[in-house]
Structures are given as C-alpha cells and as structure tokens.
Protein backbone atom coordinates (compact mmCIF):
# COMPACT_ATOMS: atom_id res chain seq x y z
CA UNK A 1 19.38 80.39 91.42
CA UNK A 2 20.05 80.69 87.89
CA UNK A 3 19.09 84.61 88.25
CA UNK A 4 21.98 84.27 91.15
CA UNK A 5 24.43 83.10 89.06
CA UNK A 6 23.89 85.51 86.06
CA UNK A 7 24.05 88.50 88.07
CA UNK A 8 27.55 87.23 89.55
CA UNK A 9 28.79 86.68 86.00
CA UNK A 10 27.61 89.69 84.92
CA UNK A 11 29.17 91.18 88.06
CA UNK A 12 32.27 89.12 87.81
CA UNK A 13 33.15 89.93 83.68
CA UNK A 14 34.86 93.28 84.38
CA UNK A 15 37.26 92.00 86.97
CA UNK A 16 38.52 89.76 83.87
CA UNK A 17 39.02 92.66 81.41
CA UNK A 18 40.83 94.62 83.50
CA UNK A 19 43.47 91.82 84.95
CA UNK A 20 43.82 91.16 80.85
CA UNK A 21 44.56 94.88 80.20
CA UNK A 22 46.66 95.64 83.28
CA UNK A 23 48.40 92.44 82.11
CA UNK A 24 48.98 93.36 79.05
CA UNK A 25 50.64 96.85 79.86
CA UNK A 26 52.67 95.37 82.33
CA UNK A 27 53.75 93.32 79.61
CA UNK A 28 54.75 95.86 77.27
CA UNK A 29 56.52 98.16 80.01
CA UNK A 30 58.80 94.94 80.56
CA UNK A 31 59.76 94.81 76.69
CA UNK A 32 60.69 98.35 76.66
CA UNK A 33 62.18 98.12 79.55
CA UNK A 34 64.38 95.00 78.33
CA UNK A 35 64.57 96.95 75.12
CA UNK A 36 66.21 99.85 76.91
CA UNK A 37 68.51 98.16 78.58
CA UNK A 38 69.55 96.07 75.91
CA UNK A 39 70.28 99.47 73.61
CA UNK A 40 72.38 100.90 76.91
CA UNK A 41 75.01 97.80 76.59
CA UNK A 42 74.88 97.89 72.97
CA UNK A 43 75.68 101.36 72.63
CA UNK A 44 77.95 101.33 75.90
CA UNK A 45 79.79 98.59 74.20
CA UNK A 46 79.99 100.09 70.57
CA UNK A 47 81.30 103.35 72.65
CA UNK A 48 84.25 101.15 74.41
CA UNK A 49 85.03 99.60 70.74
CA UNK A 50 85.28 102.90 69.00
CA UNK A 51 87.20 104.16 71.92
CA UNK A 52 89.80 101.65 71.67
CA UNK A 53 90.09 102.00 67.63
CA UNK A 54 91.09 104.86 68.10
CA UNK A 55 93.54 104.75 70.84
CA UNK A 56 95.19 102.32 68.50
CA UNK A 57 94.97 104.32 65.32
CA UNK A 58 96.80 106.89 67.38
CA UNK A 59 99.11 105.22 68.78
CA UNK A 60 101.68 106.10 65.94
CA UNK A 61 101.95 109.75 65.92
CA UNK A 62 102.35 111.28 61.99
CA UNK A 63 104.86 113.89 61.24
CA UNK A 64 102.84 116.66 60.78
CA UNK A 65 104.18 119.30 57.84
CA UNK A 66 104.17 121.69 60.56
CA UNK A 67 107.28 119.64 61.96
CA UNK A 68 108.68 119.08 58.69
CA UNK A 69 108.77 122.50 57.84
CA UNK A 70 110.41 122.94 61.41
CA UNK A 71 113.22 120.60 60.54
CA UNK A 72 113.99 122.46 57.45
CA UNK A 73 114.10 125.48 58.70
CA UNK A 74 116.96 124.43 61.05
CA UNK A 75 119.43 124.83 57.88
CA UNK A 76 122.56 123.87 58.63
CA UNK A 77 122.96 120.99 60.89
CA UNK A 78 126.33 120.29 62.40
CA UNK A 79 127.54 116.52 63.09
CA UNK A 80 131.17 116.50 62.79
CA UNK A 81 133.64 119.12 63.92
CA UNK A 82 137.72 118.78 63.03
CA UNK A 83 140.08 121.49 63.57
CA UNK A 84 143.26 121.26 61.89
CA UNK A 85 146.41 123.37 61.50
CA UNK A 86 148.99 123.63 57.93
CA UNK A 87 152.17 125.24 57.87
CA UNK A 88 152.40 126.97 54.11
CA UNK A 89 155.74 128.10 52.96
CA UNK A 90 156.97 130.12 50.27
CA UNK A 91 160.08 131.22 48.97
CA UNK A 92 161.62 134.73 46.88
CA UNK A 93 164.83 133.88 45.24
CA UNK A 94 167.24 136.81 45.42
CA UNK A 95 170.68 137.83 43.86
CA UNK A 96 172.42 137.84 46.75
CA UNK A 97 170.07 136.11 48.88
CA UNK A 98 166.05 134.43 49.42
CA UNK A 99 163.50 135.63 51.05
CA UNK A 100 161.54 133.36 53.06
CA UNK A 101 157.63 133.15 54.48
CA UNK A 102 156.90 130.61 56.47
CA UNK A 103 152.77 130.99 58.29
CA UNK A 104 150.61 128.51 60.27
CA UNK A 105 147.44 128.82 60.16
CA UNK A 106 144.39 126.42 62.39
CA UNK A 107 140.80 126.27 61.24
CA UNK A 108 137.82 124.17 62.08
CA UNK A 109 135.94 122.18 59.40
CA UNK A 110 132.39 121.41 60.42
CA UNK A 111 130.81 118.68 58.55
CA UNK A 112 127.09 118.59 58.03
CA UNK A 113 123.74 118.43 56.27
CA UNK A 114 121.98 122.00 54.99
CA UNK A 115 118.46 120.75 55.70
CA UNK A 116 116.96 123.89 52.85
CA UNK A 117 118.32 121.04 50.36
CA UNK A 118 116.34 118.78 51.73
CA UNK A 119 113.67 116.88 48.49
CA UNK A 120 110.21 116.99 48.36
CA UNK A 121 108.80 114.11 50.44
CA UNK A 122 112.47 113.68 52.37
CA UNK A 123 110.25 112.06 54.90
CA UNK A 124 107.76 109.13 53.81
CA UNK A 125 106.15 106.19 54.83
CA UNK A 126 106.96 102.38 53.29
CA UNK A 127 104.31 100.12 54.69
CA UNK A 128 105.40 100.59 58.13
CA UNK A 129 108.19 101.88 57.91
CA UNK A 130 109.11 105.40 58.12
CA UNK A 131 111.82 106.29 56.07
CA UNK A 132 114.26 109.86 56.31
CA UNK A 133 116.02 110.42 52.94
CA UNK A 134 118.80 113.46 53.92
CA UNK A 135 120.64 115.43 52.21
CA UNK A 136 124.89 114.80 51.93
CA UNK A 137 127.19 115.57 54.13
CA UNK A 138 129.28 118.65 53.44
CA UNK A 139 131.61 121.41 54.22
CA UNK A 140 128.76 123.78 56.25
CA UNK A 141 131.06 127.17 56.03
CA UNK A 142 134.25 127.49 53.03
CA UNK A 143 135.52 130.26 55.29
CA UNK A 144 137.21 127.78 57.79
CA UNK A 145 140.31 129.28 58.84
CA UNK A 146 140.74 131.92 61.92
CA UNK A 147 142.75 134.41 60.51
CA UNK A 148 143.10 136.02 63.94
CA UNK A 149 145.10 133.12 64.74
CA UNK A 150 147.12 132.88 61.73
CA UNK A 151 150.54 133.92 62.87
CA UNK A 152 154.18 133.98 60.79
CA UNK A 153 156.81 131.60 61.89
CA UNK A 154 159.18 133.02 60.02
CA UNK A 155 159.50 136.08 57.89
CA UNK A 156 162.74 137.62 56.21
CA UNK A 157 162.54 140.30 53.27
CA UNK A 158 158.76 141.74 52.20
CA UNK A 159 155.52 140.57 51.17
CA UNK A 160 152.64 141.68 49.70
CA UNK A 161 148.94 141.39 49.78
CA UNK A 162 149.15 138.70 47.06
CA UNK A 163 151.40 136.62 48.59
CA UNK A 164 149.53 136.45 51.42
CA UNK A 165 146.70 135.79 49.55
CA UNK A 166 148.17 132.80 47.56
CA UNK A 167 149.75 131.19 51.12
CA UNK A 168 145.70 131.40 52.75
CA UNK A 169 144.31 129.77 49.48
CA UNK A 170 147.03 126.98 49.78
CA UNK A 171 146.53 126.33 53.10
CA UNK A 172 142.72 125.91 52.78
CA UNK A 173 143.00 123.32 49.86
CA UNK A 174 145.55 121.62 52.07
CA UNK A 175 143.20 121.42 55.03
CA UNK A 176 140.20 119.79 52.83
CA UNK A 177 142.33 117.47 51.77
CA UNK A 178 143.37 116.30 55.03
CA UNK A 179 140.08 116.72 56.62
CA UNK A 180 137.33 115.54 53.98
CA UNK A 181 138.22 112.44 53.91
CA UNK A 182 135.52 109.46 53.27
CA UNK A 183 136.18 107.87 57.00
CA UNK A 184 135.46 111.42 58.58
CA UNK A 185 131.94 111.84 55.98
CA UNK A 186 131.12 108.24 57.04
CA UNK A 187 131.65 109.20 60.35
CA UNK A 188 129.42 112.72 60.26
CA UNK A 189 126.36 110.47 58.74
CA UNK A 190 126.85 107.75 61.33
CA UNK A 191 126.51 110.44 63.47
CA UNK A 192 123.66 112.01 61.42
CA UNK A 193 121.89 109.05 61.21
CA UNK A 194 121.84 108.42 64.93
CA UNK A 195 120.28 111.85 66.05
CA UNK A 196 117.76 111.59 63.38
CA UNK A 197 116.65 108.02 64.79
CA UNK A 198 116.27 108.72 67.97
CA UNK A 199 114.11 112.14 67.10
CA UNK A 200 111.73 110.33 65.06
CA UNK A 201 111.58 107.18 67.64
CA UNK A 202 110.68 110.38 70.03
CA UNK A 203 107.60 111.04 67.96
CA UNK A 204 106.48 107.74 68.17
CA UNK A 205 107.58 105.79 65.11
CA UNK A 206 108.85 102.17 65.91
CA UNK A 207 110.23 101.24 62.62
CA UNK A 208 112.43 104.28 60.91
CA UNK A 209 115.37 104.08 58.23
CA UNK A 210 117.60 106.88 57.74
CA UNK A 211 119.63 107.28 54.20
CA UNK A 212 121.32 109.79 52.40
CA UNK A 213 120.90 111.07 48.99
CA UNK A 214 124.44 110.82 47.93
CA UNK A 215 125.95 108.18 51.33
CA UNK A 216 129.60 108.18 51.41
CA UNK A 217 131.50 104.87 51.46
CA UNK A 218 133.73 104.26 53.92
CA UNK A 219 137.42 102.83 53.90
C-alpha cells in the first residue's frame, strides 16, 4: 500500500508544476494585457488633450508679417471723398476801362491714410488686445482740381499764362480751406477706423483698438 501511494505521488507531482507554471503565465499575459490597455487610454486621452490645446491656442489667428507687409503696400487708402467748386476773380484796372476774369473751377479732395508711413510695429498686441496705430489723415493727391472742367464765366480784355496761374493757385488754397476742415478729418478716421475693425475682427481678433498717430479733434 504504501508502495501504492508513493508511486501515485510520484506520478501525481508533475500535474502540480505544470498547473503552477501555466498559472503563472496566464498571469503575466493578463498584466500585460491590462498594461496595454491601460497605455491605449492614456495615450488616447493625452492625444484628445493635446488636440484640444491646440485648437484653442489657434483659435486667435496672428497677423502674420506677410499680411502686414500686404497692408502697407496698399499705399494710399481712401476714406473720405468731397468735391467742391470756387469761383476766383480777378481784376486789370485800365485808363479808360477794367478788365475782368472771372473762372470756376470743381475738384475732388480725397482724404486718407498713405499706409508706406505707416511705424514700425503699427500693429501690436496689449495683453489681449490687439491694437492698430495708423498713420493721419491727409490730403492723398495736391493736384485736386480738373482743369478740363475749369471753364471762364466771364472774360473781357487779355490774360496771360501768369494770371492764369495765380487764379488756379488761389482757388486751390480756397478749396483746402473749405474742405479740410477738423469735422470732415474726424469724419475720414471714423470712417478709417471702422474698415480697419472689421478687417482685423475678420482675421479673428475679438478685442482690437484702432488710433491714429496724430487723431484729429472734432468740433
């Protein structure tokens, strides 16, 4: 009996080993296998994180010096248009009688920025704000008046080339006087300021100021 019973132990001792090794790979396989998984939702997740970081970083879109450069090479930039006519007069006195010139003459002033005068860094960020320092608003073009439209009213006796001359100069200093006046400058930045805006709120900026190197006050 006892012979019996050793030769089933002896018999019996390898089905033990192997259940403890089988047991233990299984056992190991699940580990990595929880191991794996658990490095698939970590890196899954860190993925979706970075993903959204970065939609948010980009949500503001910079103004590149590509578009910059674009802006300034638009040079003159148009924002208020007046056209105006002046009657100029001048008179000859004679012996037995003057001589009389009498010409009208219409021009448009166009009132503007020259963005090629625009500063170094004319476009910045403060905090969050993105701020648009312009140039002034000026005259765009001196040579105003249409001379093909220039036409005497009246005309007695002759005149020459400096006359002429004299009566266009007048009439041009008369014109700028009546036309660049403070309310029409305010008016040319106002609109100025409002095309600006709404380009830079079209490149995605939600906070931008718009001011002028020399702003105008109005009356």
């Amino acid at each position: 009996m006892n012979e019996i019973e050793q030769t089933k132990k002896e018999y019996q001792a390898p089905k033990t080993n192997i259940l403890g090794t089988i047991g233990r790979w299984l056992l190991i396989a699940c580990t990595a296998i929880i191991l794996i998984i658990a490095a698939i939702f970590y890196f899954s997740y860190r993925a979706i994180t970075r993903s959204s970081a970065d939609i948010d970083v980009n949500s503001t879109i910079d103004v590149t010096p590509t578009q910059i450069e674009s802006m300034k090479q638009i040079g003159e930039w148009e924002f208020l248009s007046i056209s105006n006519e002046e009657m100029i007069d001048t008179v000859r006195r004679g012996f037995f009688s003057d001589d009389e010139l009498i010409r009208i003459y219409y021009g448009t002033l166009r009132l503007g920025i020259n963005m090629h005068k625009t500063k170094p860094h004319f476009i910045r960020m403060e905090n969050d704000t993105l701020t648009v320092t312009l140039p002034p608003i000026e005259l765009l073009d001196e040579n105003f008046i249409d001379e093909a439209r220039t036409k005497a009213f009246y005309e007695s006796g002759s005149w020459d080339d400096q006359t002429r001359e004299d009566m266009y100069q007048r009439a041009v200093v008369k014109m700028k006087e009546r036309c660049l006046t403070s309310a029409n400058i305010a008016s040319a930045q106002q609109n100025a300021s409002r095309q600006f805006y709404q380009l830079m709120r079209s490149m995605g900026h939600e906070n931008v100021k718009i001011t002028f190197e020399n702003p105008a006050s109005s009356k």
